[in-house]
Protein backbone atom coordinates (compact mmCIF):
# COMPACT_ATOMS: atom_id res chain seq x y z
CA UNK A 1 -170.79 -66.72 -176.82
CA UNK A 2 -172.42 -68.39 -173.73
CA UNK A 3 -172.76 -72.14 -173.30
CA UNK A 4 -175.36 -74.15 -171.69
CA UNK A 5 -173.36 -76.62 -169.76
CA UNK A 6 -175.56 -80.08 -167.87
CA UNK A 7 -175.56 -83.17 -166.78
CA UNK A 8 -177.34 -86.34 -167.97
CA UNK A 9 -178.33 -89.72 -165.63
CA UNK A 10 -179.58 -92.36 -166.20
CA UNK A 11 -180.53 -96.10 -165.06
CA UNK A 12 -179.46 -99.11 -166.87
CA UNK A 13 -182.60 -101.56 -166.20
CA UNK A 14 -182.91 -105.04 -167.13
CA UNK A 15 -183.89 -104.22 -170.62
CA UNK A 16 -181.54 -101.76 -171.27
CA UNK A 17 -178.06 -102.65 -173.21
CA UNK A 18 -174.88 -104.37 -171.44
CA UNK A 19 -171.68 -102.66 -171.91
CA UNK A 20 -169.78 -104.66 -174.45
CA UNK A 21 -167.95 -106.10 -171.94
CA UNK A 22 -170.96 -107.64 -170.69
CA UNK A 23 -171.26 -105.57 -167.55
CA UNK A 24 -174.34 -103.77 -166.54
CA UNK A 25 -173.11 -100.54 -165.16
CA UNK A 26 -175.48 -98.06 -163.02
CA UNK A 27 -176.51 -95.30 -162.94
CA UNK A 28 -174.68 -93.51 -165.67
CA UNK A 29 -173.93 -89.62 -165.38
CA UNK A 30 -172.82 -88.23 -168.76
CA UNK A 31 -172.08 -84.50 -169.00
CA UNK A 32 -172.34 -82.04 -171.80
CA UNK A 33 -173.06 -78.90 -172.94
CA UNK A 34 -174.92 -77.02 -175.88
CA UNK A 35 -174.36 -74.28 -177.91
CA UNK A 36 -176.51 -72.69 -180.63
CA UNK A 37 -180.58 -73.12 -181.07
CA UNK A 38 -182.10 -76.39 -181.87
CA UNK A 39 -184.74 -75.76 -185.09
CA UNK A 40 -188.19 -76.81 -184.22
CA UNK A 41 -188.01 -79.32 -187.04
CA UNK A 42 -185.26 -80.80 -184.95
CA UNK A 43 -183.12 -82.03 -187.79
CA UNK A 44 -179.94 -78.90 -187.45
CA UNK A 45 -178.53 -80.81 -184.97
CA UNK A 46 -174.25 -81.50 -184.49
CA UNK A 47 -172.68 -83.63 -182.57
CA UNK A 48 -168.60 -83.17 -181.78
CA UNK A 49 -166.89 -85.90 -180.08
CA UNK A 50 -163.64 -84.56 -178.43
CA UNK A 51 -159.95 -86.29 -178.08
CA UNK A 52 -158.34 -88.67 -175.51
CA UNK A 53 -158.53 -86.09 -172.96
CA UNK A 54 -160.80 -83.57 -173.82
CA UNK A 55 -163.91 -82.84 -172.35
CA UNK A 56 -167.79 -81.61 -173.16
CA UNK A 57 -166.63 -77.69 -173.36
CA UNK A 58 -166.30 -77.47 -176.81
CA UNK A 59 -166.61 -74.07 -177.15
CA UNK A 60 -167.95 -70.79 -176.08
CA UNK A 61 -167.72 -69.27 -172.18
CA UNK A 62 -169.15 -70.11 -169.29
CA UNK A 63 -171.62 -67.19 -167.30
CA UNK A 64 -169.90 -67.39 -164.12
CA UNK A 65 -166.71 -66.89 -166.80
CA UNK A 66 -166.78 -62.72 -167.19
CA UNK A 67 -162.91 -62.35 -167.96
CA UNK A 68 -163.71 -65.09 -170.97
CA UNK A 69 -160.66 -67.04 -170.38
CA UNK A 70 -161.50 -70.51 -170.50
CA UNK A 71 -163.10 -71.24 -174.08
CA UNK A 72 -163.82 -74.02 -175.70
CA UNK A 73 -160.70 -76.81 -177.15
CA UNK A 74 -162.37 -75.62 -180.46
CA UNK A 75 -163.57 -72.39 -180.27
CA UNK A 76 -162.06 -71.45 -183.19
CA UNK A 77 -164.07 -73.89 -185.03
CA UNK A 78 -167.42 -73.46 -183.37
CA UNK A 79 -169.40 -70.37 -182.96
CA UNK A 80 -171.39 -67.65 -184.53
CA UNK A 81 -170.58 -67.25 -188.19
CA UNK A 82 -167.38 -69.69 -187.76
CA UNK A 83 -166.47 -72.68 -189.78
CA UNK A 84 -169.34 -74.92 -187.72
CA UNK A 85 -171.95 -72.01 -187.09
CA UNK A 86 -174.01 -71.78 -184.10
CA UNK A 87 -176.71 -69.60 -186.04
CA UNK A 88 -177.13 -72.42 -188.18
CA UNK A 89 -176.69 -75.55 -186.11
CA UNK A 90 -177.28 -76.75 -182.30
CA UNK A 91 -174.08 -78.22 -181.08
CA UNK A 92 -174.27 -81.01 -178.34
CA UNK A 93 -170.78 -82.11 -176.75
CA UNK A 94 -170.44 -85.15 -174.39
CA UNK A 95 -167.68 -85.50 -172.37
CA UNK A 96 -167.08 -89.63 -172.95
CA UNK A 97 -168.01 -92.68 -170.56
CA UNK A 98 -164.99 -93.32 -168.53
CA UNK A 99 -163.65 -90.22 -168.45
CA UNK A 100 -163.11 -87.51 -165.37
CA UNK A 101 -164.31 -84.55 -166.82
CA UNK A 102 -168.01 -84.68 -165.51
CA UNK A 103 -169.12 -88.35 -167.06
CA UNK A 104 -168.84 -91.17 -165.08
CA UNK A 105 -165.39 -92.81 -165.08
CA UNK A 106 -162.94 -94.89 -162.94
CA UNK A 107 -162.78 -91.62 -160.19
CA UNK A 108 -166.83 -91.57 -159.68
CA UNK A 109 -168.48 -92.67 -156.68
CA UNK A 110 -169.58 -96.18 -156.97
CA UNK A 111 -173.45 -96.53 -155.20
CA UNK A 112 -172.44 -100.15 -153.57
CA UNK A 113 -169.42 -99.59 -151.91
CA UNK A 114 -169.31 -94.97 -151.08
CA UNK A 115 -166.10 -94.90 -152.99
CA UNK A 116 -164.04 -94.42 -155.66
CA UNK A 117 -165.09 -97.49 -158.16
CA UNK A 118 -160.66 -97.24 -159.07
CA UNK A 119 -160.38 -100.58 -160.79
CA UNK A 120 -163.71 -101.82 -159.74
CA UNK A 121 -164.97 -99.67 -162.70
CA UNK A 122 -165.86 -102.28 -165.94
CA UNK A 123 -163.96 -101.67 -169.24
CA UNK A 124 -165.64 -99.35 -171.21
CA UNK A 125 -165.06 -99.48 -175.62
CA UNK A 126 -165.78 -96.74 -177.84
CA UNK A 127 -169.00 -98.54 -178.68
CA UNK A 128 -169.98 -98.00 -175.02
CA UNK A 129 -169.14 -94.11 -175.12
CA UNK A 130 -171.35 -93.91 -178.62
CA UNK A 131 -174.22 -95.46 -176.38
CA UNK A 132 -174.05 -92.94 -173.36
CA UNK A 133 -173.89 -90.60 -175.91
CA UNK A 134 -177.22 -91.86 -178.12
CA UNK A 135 -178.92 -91.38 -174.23
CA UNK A 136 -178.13 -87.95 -174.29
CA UNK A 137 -179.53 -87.01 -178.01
CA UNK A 138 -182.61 -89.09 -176.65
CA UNK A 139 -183.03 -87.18 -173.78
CA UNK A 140 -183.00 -83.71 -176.13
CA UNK A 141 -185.41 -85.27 -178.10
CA UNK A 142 -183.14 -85.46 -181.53
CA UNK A 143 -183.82 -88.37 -183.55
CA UNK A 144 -181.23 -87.13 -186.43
CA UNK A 145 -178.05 -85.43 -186.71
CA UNK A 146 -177.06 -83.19 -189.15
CA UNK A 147 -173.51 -84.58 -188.61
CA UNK A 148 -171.02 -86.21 -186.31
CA UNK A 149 -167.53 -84.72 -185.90
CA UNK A 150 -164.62 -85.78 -184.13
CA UNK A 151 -160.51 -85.77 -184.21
CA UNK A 152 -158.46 -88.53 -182.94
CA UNK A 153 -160.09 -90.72 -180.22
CA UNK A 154 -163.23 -88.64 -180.85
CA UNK A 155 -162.73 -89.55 -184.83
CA UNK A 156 -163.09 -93.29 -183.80
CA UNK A 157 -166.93 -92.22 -182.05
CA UNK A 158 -167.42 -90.85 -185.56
CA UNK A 159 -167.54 -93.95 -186.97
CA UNK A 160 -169.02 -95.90 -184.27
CA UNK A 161 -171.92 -93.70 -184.60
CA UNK A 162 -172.09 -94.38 -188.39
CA UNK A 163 -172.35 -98.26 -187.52
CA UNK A 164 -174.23 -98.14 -184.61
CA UNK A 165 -176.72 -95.82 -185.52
CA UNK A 166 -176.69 -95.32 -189.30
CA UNK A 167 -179.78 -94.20 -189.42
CA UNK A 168 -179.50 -91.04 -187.28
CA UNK A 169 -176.44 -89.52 -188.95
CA UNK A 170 -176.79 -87.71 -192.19
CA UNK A 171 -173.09 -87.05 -192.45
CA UNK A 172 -170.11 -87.65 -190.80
CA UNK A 173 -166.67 -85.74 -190.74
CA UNK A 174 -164.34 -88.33 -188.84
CA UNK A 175 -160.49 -86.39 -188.24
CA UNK A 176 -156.97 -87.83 -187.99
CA UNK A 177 -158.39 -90.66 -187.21
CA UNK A 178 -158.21 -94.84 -187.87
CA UNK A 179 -160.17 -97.59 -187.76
CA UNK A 180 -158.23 -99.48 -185.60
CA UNK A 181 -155.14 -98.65 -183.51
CA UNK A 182 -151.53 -100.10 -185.77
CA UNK A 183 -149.11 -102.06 -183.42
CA UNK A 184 -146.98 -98.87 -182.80
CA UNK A 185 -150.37 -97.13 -181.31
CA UNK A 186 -150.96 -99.52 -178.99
CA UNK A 187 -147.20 -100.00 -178.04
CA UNK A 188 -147.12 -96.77 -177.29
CA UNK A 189 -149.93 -96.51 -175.17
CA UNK A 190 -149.08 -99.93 -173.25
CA UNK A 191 -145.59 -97.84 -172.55
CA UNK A 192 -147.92 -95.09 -170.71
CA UNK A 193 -149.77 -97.05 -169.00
CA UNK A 194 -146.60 -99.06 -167.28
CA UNK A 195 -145.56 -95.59 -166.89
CA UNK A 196 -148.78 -95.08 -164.67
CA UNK A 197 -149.41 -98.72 -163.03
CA UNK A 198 -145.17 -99.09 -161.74
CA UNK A 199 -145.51 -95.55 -159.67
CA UNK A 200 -145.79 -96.86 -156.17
CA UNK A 201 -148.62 -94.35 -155.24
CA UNK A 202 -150.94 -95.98 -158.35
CA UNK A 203 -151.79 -98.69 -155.66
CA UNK A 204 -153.69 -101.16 -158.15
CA UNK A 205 -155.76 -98.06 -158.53
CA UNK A 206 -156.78 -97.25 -154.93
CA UNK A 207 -155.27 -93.90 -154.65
CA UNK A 208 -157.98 -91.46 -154.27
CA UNK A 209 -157.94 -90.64 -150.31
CA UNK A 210 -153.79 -90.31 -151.03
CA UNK A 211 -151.38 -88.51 -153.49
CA UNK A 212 -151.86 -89.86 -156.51
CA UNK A 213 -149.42 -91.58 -159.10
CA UNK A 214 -148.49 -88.03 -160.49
CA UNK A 215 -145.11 -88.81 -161.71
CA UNK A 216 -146.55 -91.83 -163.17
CA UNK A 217 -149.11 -89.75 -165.36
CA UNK A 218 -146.86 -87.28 -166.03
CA UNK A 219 -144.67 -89.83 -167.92
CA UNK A 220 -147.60 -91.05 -169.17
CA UNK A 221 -148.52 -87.93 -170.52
CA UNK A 222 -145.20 -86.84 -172.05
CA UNK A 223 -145.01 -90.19 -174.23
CA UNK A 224 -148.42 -89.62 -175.43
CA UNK A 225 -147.34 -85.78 -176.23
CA UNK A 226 -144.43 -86.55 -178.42
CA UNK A 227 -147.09 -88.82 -180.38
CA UNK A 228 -149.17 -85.60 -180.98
CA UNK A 229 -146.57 -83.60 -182.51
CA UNK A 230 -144.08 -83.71 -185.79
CA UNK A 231 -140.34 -84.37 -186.61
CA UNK A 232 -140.61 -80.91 -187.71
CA UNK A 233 -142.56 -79.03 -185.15
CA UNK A 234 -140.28 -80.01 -183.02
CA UNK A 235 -137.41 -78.65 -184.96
CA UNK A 236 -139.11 -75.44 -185.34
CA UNK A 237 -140.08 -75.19 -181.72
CA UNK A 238 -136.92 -76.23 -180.27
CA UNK A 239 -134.57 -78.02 -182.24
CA UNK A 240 -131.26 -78.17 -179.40
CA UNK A 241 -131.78 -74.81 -177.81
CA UNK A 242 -130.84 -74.98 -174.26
CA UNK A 243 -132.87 -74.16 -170.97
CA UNK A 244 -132.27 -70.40 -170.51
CA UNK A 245 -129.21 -70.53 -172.95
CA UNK A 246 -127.42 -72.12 -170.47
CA UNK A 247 -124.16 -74.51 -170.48
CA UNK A 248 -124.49 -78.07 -169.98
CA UNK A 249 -124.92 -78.80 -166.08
CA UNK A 250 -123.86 -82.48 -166.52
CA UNK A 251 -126.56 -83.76 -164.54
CA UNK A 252 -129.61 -84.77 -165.35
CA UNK A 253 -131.84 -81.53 -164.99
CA UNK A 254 -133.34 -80.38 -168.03
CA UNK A 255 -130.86 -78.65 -170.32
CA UNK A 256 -132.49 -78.45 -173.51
CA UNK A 257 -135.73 -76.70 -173.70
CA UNK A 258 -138.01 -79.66 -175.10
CA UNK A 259 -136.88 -81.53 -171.91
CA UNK A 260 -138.80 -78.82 -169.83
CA UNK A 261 -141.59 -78.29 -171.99
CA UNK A 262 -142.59 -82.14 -171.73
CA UNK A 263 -141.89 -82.18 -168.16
CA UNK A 264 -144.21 -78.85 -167.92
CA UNK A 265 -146.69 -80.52 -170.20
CA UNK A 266 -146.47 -83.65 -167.97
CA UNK A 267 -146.86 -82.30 -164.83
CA UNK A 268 -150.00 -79.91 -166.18
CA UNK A 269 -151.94 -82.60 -166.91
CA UNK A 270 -151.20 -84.42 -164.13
CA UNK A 271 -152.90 -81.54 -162.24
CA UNK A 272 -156.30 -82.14 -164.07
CA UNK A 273 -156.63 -85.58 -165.11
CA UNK A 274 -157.20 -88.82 -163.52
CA UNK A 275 -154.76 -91.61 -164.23
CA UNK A 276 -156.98 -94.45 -163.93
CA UNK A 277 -158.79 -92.39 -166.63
CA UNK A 278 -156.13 -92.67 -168.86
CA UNK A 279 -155.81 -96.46 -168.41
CA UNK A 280 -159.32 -97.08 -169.40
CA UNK A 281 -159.38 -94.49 -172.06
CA UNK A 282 -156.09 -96.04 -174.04
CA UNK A 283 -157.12 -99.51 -173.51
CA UNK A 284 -160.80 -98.62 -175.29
CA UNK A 285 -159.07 -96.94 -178.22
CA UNK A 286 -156.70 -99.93 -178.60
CA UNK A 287 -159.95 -102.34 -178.83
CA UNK A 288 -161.50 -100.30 -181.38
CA UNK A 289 -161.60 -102.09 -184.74
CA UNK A 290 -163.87 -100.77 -187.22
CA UNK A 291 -164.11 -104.09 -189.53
CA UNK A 292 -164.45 -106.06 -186.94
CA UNK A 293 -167.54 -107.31 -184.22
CA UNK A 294 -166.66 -107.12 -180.30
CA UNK A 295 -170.26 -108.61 -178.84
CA UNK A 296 -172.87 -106.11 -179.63
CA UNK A 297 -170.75 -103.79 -182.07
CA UNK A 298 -171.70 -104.00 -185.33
CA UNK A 299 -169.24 -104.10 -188.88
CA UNK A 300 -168.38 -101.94 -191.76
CA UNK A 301 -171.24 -104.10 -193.35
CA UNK A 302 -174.20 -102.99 -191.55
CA UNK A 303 -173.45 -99.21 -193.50
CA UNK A 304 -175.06 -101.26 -196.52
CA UNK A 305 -177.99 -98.80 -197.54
CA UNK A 306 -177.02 -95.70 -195.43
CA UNK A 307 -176.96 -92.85 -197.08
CA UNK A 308 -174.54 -90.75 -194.93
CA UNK A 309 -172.25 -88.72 -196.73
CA UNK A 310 -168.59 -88.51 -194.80
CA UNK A 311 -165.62 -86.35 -195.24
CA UNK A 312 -162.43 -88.12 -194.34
CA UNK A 313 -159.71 -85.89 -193.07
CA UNK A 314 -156.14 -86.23 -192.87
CA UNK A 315 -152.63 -84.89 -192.12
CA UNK A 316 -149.48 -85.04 -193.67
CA UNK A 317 -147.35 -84.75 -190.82
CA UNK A 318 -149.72 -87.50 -188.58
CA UNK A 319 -147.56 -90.26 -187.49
CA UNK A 320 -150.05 -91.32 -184.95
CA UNK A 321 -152.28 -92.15 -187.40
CA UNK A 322 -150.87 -91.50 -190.58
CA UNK A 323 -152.60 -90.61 -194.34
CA UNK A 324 -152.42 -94.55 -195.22
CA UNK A 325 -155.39 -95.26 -192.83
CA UNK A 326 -157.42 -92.61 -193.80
CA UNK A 327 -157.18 -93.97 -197.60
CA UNK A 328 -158.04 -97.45 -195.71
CA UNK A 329 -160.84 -96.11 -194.32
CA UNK A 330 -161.96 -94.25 -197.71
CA UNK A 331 -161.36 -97.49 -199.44
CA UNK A 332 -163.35 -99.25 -196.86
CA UNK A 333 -166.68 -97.03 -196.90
CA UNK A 334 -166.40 -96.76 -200.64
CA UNK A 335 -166.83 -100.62 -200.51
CA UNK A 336 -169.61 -100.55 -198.74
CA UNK A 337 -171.79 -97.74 -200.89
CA UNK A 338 -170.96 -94.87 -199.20
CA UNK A 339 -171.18 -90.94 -200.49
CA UNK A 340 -167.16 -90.28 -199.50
CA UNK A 341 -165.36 -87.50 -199.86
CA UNK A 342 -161.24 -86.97 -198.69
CA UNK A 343 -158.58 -84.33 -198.24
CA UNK A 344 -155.90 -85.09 -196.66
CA UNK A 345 -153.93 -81.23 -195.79
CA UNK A 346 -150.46 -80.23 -195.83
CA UNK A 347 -148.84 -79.48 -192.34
CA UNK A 348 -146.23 -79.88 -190.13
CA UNK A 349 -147.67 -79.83 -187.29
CA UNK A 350 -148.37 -83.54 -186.56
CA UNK A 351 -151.54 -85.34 -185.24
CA UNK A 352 -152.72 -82.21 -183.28
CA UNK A 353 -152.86 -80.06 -186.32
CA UNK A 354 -156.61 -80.05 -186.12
CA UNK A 355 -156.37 -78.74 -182.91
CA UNK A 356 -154.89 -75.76 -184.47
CA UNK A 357 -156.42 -72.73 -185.99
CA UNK A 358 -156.30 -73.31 -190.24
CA UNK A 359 -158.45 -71.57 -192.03
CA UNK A 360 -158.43 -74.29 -194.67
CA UNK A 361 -159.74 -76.87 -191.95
CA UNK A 362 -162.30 -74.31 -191.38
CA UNK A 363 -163.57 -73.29 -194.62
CA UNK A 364 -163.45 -77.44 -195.74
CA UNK A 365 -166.18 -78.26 -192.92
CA UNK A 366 -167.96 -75.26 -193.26
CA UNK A 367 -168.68 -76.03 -197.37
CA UNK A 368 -169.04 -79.76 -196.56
CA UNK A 369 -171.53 -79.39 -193.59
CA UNK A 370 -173.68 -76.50 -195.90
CA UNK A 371 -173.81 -78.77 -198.80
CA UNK A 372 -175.46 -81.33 -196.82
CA UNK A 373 -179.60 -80.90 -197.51
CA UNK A 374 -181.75 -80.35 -194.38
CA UNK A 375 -183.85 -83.53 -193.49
């Protein structure tokens, strides 16, 4: 399955809206990519909004791909005859505002100055992403979505979308996901991102004509890991094995073997992602707050009279963002009117289970999403 993979720009003129910061940012580069056939009623359209540090290639292959070994973070969910079907809906995937992956973000050129904008680029919220986003749909000409899907980070567009833009979305499948980031969340991404800012090559940001703050990110990125994963995944996977079933060295190399997997995991990403990214990223996930109004965002109160219908998934094992806050965020919706449904599913695999191939994840959005009535 072939993708159709773009770019979007676009000015932000006088009339257009601020960023909720207040900060008039321009132009704007958003890319994504497309899978599937748009219906000429227009109305069998799908949005997916992807994780912290995911990015617009959702699924499928690319044509200049021939060996077909780079698919999509959910290619086991999307596609021809799969649990979100591609001969049934058009799928549209935006890689978020503020990331590096395409979209504009801290690493893009900034027009006044020839460089990196680094920390010259404004704040960006999840409300802001949800806007780029809303560009893109208008662009393609789709006034209404058939849904809006999303895990984690991308859970938290979700519901920005249903307040934002109730009107557009007929349903809504939001994934191990919260409406607002617990103390613990945002401790632990404050801990990354001192992880990032005290590496000397960080720079206040400036980095981009030298090496990078790699160890930094790495750090960064091996704290945010352990959040992703379980008490008991971890057992499974490693419990005390040692590197290469080796004695201690009694030093401090790696002897046990989920030393070197976060250290390989760290260092991956620190390959491919940018770590002012990652700043900006965490700090818009820690301002998200469902039930509450940042400037222009709107409230849990302005669903009054939608008629979305939402799903509300959750994981046993999630200690990111654990069962309790998905029942907060049923409870929440059901206050408010709303057609809610919830399941939260057994697994040990902690808050990156939806990440991973379950055929009950599958066949629950594929029965949900076909029980929804075309427009």
């Amino acid at each position: 399955m072939k993708v159709s993979k773009e770019t979007f720009s676009y000015e932000v003129t006088e009339d257009s809206q601020l960023l909720d910061s207040g900060i008039r940012l321009s132009p704007i580069t958003i890319a994504y990519e497309t899978l599937g056939e748009l219906n000429e009623a227009r109305d069998n359209a799908i949005l997916i909004c992807h994780a912290f540090s995911g990015d617009s290639h959702v699924a499928g292959f690319y044509e200049d791909d021939p060996q077909e070994s780079n698919p999509g973070w959910w290619n086991f969910m999307v596609g021809p005859g799969k649990g979100i079907n591609t001969d049934k809906y058009f799928i549209v995937c935006c890689n978020i505002l503020g990331s590096c992956m395409g979209s504009t973000g801290p690493s893009s050129i900034n027009p006044k100055t020839g460089k990196p904008y680094g920390l010259d680029f404004p704040m960006v919220t999840i409300g802001d992403m949800v806007v780029s986003q809303k560009q893109v749909l208008d662009h393609l000409g789709i006034t209404r979505l058939h849904s809006v899907i999303g895990g984690s980070v991308g859970g938290m567009q979700v519901l920005e979308w249903c307040v934002r833009y109730p009107e557009m979305v007929k349903s809504a499948i939001p994934i191990a996901t919260t409406m607002r980031h617990s103390a613990l969340a945002i401790a632990f991404n404050e801990v990354a991102r001192q992880a990032i800012m005290v590496d000397p090559n960080w720079n206040k940001g400036d980095y981009y004509q030298n090496p990078g703050p790699d160890l930094g990110l790495a750090v960064a990125r091996m704290i945010g890991h352990v959040t992703y994963l379980s008490d008991e995944a971890m057992r499974r996977k490693f419990g005390r094995k040692r590197q290469d079933n080796k004695d201690f060295s009694f030093n401090f190399e790696a002897n046990f073997q989920v030393e070197s997997y976060l250290r390989y995991q760290g260092s991956k990403f620190a390959a491919r992602f940018d770590a002012n990214s990652v700043l900006y990223i965490s700090k818009a996930a820690d301002y998200f707050d469902l039930a509450d109004k940042i400037n222009t965002r709107e409230s849990l109160q302005d669903l009054q009279g939608s008629h979305s219908k939402f799903l509300v998934i959750s994981y046993t094992s999630d200690w990111l963002y654990p069962t309790y806050q998905a029942k907060e965020l049923v409870q929440a919706l059901k206050r408010t009117g709303q057609d809610v449904s919830f399941c939260e599913i057994e697994a040990d695999c902690g808050h990156d289970a939806f990440l991973i191939k379950d055929s009950r994840l599958t066949n629950l959005l594929e029965g949900f999403l076909d029980g929804i009535e075309p427009s």
